[in-house]
Protein backbone atom coordinates (compact mmCIF):
# COMPACT_ATOMS: atom_id res chain seq x y z
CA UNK A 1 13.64 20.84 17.00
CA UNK A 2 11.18 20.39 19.75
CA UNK A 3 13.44 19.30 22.17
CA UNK A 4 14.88 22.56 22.09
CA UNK A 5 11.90 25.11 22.71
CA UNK A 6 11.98 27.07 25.49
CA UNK A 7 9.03 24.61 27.73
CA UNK A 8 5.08 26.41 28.62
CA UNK A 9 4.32 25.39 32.05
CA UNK A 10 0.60 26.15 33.27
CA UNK A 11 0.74 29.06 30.58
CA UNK A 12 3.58 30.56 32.21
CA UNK A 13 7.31 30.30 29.91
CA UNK A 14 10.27 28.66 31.05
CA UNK A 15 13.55 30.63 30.77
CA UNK A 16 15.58 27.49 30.78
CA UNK A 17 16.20 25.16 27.68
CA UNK A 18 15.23 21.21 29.15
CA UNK A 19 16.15 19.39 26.45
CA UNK A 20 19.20 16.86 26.16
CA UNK A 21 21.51 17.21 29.30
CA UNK A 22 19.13 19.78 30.86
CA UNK A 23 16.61 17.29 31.17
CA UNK A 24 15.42 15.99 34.53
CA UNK A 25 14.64 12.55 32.59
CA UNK A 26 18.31 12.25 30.78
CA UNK A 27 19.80 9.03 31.05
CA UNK A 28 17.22 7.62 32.99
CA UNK A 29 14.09 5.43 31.96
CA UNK A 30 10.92 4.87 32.75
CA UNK A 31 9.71 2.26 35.05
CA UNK A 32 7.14 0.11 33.29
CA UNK A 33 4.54 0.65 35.70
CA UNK A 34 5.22 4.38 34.94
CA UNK A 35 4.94 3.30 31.61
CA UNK A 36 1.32 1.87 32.22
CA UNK A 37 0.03 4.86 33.56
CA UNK A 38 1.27 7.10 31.27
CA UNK A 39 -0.29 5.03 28.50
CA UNK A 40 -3.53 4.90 30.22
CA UNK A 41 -4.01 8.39 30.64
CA UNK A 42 -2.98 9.23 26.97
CA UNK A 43 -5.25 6.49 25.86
CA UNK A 44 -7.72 8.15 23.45
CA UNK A 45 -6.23 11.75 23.70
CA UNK A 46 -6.08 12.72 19.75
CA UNK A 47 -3.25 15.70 18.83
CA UNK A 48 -5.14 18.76 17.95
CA UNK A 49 -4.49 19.86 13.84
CA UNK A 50 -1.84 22.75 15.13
CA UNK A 51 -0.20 19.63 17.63
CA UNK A 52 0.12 17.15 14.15
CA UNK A 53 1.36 19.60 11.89
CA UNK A 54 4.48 20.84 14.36
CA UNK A 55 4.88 17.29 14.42
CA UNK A 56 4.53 16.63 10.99
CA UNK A 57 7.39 19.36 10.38
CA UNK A 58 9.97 17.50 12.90
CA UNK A 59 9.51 14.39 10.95
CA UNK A 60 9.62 15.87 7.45
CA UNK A 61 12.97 14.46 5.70
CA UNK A 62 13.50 11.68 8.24
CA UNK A 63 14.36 8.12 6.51
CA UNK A 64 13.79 4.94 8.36
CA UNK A 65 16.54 2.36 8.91
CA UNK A 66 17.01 -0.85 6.96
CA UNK A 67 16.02 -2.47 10.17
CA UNK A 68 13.00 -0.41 10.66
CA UNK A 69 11.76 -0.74 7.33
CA UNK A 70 12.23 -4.78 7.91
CA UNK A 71 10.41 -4.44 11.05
CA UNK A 72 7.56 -2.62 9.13
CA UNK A 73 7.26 -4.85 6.83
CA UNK A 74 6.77 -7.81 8.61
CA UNK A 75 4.20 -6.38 10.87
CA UNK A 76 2.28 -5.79 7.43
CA UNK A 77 2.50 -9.22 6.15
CA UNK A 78 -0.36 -12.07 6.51
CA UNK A 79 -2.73 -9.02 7.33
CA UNK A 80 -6.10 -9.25 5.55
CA UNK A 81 -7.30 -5.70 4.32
CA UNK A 82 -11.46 -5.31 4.24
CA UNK A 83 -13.05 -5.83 0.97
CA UNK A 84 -14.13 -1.80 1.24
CA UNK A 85 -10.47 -0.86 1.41
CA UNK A 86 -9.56 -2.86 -1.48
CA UNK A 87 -12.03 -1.74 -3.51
CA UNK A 88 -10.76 2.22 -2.45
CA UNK A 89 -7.05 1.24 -3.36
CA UNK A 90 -8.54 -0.26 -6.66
CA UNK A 91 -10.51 3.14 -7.21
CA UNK A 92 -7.33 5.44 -6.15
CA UNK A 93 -5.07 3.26 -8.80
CA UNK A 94 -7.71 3.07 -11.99
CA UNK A 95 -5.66 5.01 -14.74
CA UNK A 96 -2.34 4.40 -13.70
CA UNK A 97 0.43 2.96 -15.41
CA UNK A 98 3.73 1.18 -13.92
CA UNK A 99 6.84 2.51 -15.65
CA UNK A 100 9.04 0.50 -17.79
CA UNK A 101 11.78 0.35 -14.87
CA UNK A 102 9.11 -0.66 -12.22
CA UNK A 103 7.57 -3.43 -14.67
CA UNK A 104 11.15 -4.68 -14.67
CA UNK A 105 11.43 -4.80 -11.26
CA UNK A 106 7.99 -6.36 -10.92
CA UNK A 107 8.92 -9.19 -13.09
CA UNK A 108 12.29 -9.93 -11.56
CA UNK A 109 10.93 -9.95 -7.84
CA UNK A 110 8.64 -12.67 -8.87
CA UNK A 111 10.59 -14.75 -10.52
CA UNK A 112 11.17 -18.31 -9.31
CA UNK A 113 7.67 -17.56 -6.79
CA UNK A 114 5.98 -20.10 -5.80
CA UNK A 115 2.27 -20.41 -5.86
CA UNK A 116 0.07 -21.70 -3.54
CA UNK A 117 -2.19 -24.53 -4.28
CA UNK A 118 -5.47 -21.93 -3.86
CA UNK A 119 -3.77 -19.55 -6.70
CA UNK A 120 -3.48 -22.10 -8.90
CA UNK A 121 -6.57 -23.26 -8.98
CA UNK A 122 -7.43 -19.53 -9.42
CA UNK A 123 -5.72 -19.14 -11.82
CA UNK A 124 -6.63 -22.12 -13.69
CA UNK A 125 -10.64 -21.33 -13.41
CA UNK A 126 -9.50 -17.88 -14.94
CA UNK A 127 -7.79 -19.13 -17.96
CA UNK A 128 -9.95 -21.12 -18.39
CA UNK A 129 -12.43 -18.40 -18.76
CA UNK A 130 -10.26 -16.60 -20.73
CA UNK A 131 -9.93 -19.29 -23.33
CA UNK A 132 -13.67 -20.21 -23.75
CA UNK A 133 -13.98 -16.12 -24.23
CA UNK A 134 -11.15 -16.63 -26.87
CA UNK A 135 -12.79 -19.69 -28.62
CA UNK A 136 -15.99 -18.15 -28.70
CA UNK A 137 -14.68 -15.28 -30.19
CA UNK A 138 -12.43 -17.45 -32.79
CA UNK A 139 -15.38 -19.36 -33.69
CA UNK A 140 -17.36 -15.97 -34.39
CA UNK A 141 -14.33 -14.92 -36.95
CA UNK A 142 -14.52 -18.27 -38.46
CA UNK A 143 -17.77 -18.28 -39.10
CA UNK A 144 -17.95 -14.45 -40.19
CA UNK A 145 -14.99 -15.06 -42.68
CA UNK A 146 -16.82 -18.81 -44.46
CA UNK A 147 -20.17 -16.08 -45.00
CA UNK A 148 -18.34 -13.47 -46.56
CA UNK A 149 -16.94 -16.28 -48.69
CA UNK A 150 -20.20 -17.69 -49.12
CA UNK A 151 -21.50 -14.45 -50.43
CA UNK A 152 -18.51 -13.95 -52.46
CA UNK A 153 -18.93 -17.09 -54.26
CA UNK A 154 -22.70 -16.90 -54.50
CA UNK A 155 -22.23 -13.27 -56.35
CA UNK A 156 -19.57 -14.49 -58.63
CA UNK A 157 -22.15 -17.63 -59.77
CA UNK A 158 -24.74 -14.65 -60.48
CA UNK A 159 -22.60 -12.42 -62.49
């Protein structure tokens, strides 16, 4: 863990461990105007690729809480994404099929959902749609299947 490296002070090593008890800081917090001016300084400071990676390591494995995961997810909802980032998760999913067990689990989370009036009427204008494609198409079949009959018939009188 990081908290456990021996500390580099102005290049120089430290032969003591500072982490948990060690610490100067243990069991003490921050004072929020601290706080501030820590944040200002860091403010636009990004992690250099060596920097993310250690810290990608540390958090490898690590599972959030129930609670975290709630708080999460409510931060996420209501939150409009930009038409160019929808169209890039459209692009990354192309090709890819849910399973049979997340189809399932699809169906059963929205069961009993309500709509909102704006769906509907999305909806609607899409069936809609959908069923003057249909007709169209129906009518085409229709009207394919009476000529072949025609001809059939018309052949028949000529024989």
């Amino acid at each position: 863990m990081l908290g456990s490296l021996l500390y580099v002070s102005a290049g120089w090593p430290l032969l003591f461990d500072i982490s948990g008890t060690n610490n100067p800081m243990y069991g003490r917090k921050h004072s929020e105007e601290t706080r501030k001016k820590l944040s200002e300084v860091n403010k636009g400071k990004k992690h250099s690729e060596e920097s993310r990676k250690k810290l990608s390591e540390v958090n490898k494995g690590k599972k959030h809480s129930e609670e975290s995961k709630k708080k999460m997810s409510e931060v996420q909802k209501g939150k409009k994404v930009s038409e160019e980032t929808r169209k890039r998760m459209s692009e990354a999913h192309k090709g890819k099929k849910h399973s049979e067990e997340t189809r399932k689990r699809m169906s059963e989370a929205n069961k009993g959902r309500k709509h909102s009036e704006e769906s509907k009427k999305k909806m609607r204008a899409y069936w809609q749609t959908q069923t003057e494609k249909y007709k169209s198409k129906r009518m085409q079949i229709v009207a394919n299947a009476r000529w072949k009959k025609h001809r059939e018939m018309k052949e028949q009188a000529n024989v």
